[in-house]
C-alpha atoms as a PDB file:
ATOM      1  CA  UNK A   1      29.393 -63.919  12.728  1.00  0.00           C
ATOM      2  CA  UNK A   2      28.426 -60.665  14.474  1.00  0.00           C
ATOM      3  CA  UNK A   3      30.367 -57.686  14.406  1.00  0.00           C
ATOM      4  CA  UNK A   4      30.175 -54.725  16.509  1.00  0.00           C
ATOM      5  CA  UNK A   5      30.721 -51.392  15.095  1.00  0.00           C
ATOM      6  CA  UNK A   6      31.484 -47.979  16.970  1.00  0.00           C
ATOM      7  CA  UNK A   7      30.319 -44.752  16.169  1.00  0.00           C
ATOM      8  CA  UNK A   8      30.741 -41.379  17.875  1.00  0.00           C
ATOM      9  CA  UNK A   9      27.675 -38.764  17.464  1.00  0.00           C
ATOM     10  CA  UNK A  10      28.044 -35.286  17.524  1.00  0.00           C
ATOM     11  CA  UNK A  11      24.941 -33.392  18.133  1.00  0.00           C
ATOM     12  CA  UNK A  12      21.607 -34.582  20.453  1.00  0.00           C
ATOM     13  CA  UNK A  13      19.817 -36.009  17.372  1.00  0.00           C
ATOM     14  CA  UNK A  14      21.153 -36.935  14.123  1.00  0.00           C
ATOM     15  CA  UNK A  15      21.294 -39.307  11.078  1.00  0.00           C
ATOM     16  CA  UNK A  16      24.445 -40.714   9.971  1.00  0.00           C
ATOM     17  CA  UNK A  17      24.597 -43.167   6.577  1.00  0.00           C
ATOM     18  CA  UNK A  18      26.164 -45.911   7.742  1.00  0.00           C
ATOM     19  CA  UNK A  19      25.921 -47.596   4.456  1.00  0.00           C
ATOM     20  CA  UNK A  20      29.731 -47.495   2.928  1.00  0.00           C
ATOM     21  CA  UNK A  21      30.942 -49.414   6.339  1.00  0.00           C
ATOM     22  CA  UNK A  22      27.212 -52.036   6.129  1.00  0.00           C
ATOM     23  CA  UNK A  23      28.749 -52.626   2.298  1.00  0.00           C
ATOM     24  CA  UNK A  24      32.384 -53.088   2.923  1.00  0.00           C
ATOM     25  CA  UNK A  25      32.133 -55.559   5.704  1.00  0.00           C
ATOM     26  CA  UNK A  26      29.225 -57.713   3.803  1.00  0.00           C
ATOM     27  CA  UNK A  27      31.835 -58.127   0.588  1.00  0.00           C
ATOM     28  CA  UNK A  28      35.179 -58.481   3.316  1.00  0.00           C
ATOM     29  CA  UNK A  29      33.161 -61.915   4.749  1.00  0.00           C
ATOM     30  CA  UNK A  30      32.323 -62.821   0.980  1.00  0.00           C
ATOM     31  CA  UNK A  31      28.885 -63.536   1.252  1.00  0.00           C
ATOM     32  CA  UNK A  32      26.969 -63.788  -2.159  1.00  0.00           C
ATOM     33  CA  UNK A  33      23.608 -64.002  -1.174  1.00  0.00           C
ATOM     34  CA  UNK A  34      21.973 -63.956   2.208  1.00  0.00           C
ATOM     35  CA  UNK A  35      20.597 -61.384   4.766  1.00  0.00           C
ATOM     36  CA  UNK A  36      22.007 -58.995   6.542  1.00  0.00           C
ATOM     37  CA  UNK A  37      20.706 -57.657   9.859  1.00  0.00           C
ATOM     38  CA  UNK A  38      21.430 -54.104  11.252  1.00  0.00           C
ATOM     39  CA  UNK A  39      21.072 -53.955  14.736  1.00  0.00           C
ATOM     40  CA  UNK A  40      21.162 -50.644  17.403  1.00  0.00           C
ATOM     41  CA  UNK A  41      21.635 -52.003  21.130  1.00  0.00           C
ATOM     42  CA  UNK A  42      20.192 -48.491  22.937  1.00  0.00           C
ATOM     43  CA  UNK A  43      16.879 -47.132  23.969  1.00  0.00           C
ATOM     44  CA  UNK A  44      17.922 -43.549  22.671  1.00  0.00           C
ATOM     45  CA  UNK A  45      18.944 -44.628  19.750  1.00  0.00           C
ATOM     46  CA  UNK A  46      18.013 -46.527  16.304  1.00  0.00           C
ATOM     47  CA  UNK A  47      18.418 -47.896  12.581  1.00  0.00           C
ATOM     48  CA  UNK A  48      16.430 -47.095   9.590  1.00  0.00           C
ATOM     49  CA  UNK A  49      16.573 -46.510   6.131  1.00  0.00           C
ATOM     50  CA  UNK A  50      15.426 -43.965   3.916  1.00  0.00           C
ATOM     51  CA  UNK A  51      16.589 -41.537   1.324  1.00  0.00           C
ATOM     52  CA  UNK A  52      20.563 -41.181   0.789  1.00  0.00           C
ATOM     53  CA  UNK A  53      21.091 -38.480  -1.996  1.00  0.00           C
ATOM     54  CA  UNK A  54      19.417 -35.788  -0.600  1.00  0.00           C
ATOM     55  CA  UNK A  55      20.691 -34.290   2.824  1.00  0.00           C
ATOM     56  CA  UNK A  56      17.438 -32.756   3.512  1.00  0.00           C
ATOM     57  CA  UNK A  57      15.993 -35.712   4.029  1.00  0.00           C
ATOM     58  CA  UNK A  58      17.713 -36.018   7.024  1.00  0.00           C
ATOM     59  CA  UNK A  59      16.953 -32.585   8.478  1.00  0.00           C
ATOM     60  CA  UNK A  60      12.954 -33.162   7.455  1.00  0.00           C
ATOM     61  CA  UNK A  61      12.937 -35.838   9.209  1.00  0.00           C
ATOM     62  CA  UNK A  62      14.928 -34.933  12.321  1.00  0.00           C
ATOM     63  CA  UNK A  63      13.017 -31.824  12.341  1.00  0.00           C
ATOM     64  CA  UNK A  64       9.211 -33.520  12.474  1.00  0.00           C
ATOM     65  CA  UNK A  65      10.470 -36.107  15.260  1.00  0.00           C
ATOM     66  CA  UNK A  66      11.400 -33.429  16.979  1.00  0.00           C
ATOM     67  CA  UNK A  67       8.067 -31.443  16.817  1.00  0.00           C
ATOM     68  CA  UNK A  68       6.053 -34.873  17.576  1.00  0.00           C
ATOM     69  CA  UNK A  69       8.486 -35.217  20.298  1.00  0.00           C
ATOM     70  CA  UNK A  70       9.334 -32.276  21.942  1.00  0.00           C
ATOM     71  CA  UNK A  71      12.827 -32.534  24.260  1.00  0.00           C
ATOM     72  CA  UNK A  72      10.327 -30.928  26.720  1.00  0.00           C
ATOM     73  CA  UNK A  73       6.583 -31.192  28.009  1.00  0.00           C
ATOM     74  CA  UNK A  74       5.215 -30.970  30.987  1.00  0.00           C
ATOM     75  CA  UNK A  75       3.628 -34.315  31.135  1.00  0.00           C
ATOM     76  CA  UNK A  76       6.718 -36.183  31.067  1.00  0.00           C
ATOM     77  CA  UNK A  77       7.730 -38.529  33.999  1.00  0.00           C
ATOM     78  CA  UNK A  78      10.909 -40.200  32.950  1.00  0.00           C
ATOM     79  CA  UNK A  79      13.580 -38.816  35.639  1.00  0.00           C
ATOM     80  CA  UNK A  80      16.325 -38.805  33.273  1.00  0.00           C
ATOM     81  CA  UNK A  81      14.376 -35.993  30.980  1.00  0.00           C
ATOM     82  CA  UNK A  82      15.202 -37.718  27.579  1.00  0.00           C
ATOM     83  CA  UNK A  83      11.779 -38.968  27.226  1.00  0.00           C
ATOM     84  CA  UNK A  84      11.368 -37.931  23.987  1.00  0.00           C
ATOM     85  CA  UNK A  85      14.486 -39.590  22.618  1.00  0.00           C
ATOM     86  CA  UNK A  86      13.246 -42.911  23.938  1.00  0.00           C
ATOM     87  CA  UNK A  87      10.141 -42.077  21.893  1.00  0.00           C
ATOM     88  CA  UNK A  88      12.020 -41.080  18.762  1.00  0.00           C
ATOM     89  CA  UNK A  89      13.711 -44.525  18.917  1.00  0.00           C
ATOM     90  CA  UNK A  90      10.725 -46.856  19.309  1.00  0.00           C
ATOM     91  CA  UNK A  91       9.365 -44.851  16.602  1.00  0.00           C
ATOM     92  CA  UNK A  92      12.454 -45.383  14.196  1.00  0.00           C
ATOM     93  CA  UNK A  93      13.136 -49.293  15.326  1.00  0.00           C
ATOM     94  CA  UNK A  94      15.823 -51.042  16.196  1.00  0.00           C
ATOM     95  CA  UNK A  95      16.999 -52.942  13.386  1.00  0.00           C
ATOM     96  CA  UNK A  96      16.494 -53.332   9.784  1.00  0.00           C
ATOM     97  CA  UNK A  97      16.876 -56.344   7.398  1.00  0.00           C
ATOM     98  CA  UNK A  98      18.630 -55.992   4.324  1.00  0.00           C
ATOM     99  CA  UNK A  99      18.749 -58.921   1.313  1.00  0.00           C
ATOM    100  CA  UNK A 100      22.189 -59.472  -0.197  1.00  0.00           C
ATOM    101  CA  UNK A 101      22.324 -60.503  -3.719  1.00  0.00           C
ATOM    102  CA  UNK A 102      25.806 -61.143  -5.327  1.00  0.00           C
ATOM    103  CA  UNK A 103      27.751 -59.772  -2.822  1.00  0.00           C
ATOM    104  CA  UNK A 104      25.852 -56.745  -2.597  1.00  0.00           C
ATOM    105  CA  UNK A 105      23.249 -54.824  -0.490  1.00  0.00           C
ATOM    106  CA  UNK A 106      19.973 -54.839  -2.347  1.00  0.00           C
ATOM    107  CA  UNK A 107      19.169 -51.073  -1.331  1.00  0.00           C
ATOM    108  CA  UNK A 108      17.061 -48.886  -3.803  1.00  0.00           C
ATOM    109  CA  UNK A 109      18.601 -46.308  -5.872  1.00  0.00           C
ATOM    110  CA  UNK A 110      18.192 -43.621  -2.865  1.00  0.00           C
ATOM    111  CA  UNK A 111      18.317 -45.635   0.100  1.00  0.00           C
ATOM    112  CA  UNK A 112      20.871 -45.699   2.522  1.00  0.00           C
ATOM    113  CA  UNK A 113      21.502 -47.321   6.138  1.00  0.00           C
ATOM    114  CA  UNK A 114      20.813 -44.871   9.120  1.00  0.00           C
ATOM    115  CA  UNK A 115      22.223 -44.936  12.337  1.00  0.00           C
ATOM    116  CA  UNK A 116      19.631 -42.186  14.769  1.00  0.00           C
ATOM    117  CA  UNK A 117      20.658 -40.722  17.642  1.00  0.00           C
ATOM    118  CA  UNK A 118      18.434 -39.243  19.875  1.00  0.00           C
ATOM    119  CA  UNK A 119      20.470 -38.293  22.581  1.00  0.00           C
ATOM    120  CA  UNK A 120      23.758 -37.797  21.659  1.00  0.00           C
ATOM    121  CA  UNK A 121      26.627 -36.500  21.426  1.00  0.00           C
ATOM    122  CA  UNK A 122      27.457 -40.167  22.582  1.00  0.00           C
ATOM    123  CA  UNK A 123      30.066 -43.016  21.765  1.00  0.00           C
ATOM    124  CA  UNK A 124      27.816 -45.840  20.410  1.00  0.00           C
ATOM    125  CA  UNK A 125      27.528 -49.134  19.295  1.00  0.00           C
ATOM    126  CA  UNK A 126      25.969 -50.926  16.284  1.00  0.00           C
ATOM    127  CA  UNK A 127      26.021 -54.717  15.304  1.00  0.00           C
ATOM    128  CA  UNK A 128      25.849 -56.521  12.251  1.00  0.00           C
ATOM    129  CA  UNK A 129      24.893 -60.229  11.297  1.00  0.00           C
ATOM    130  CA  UNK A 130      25.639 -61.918   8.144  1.00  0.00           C
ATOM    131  CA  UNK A 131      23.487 -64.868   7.049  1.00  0.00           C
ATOM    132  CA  UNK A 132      24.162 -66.601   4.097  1.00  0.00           C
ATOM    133  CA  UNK A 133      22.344 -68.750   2.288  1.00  0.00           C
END
């Protein structure tokens, strides 16, 4: 089944862990092994996963898109002016694939689930796909 999820961002660009929500709806629909897919329908926006336990993870990385992708530079063309978050999220991806192994996400001690937004603050959407084996 897929499942859409919304989430309302607060700032232009930021991370938020999305993992407590991934978790709770892979044990509601049972599954004891299978894959999970994370999925981010926008061009501004993406999924990823990285480190969970420290916050300035977050910021570091936030703050080095933003300096390889500047909001503004002269070359840019794209009439809407939010080139660089369409950058930021074909750099961070789309989606991410997660094993589950009983009934759990198989996530590293530090990782969490990301959802990036790039041009925010927006209402957004997210989707998630159980498979199980």
């Amino acid at each position: 089944m897929l499942q859409k999820f919304t989430i309302k961002t607060h700032h232009r660009d930021e991370m938020i862990d999305v993992t407590d929500t991934v978790r709770a709806y892979v044990q509601e629909q049972g599954v004891q092994e299978g894959l999970l897919y994370v999925y981010c329908s926008h061009t501004t926006a993406g999924i990823t996963i990285n480190e969970n336990a420290d916050p300035d993870v977050k910021s570091d990385m936030l703050m080095r898109l933003d300096e390889v992708y500047p909001w503004e530079h002269p070359k840019y063309q794209h009439a809407e002016g939010n080139t660089a978050s369409h950058l930021k999220a074909s750099t961070v991806g789309s989606s991410q694939m997660v094993f589950i192994h009983n009934g759990d996400l198989v996530l590293g001690t530090w990782q969490g689930i990301y959802f990036c937004e790039f041009d925010g603050p927006r209402s957004r959407n997210y989707f998630i796909k159980v498979i199980a084996d």
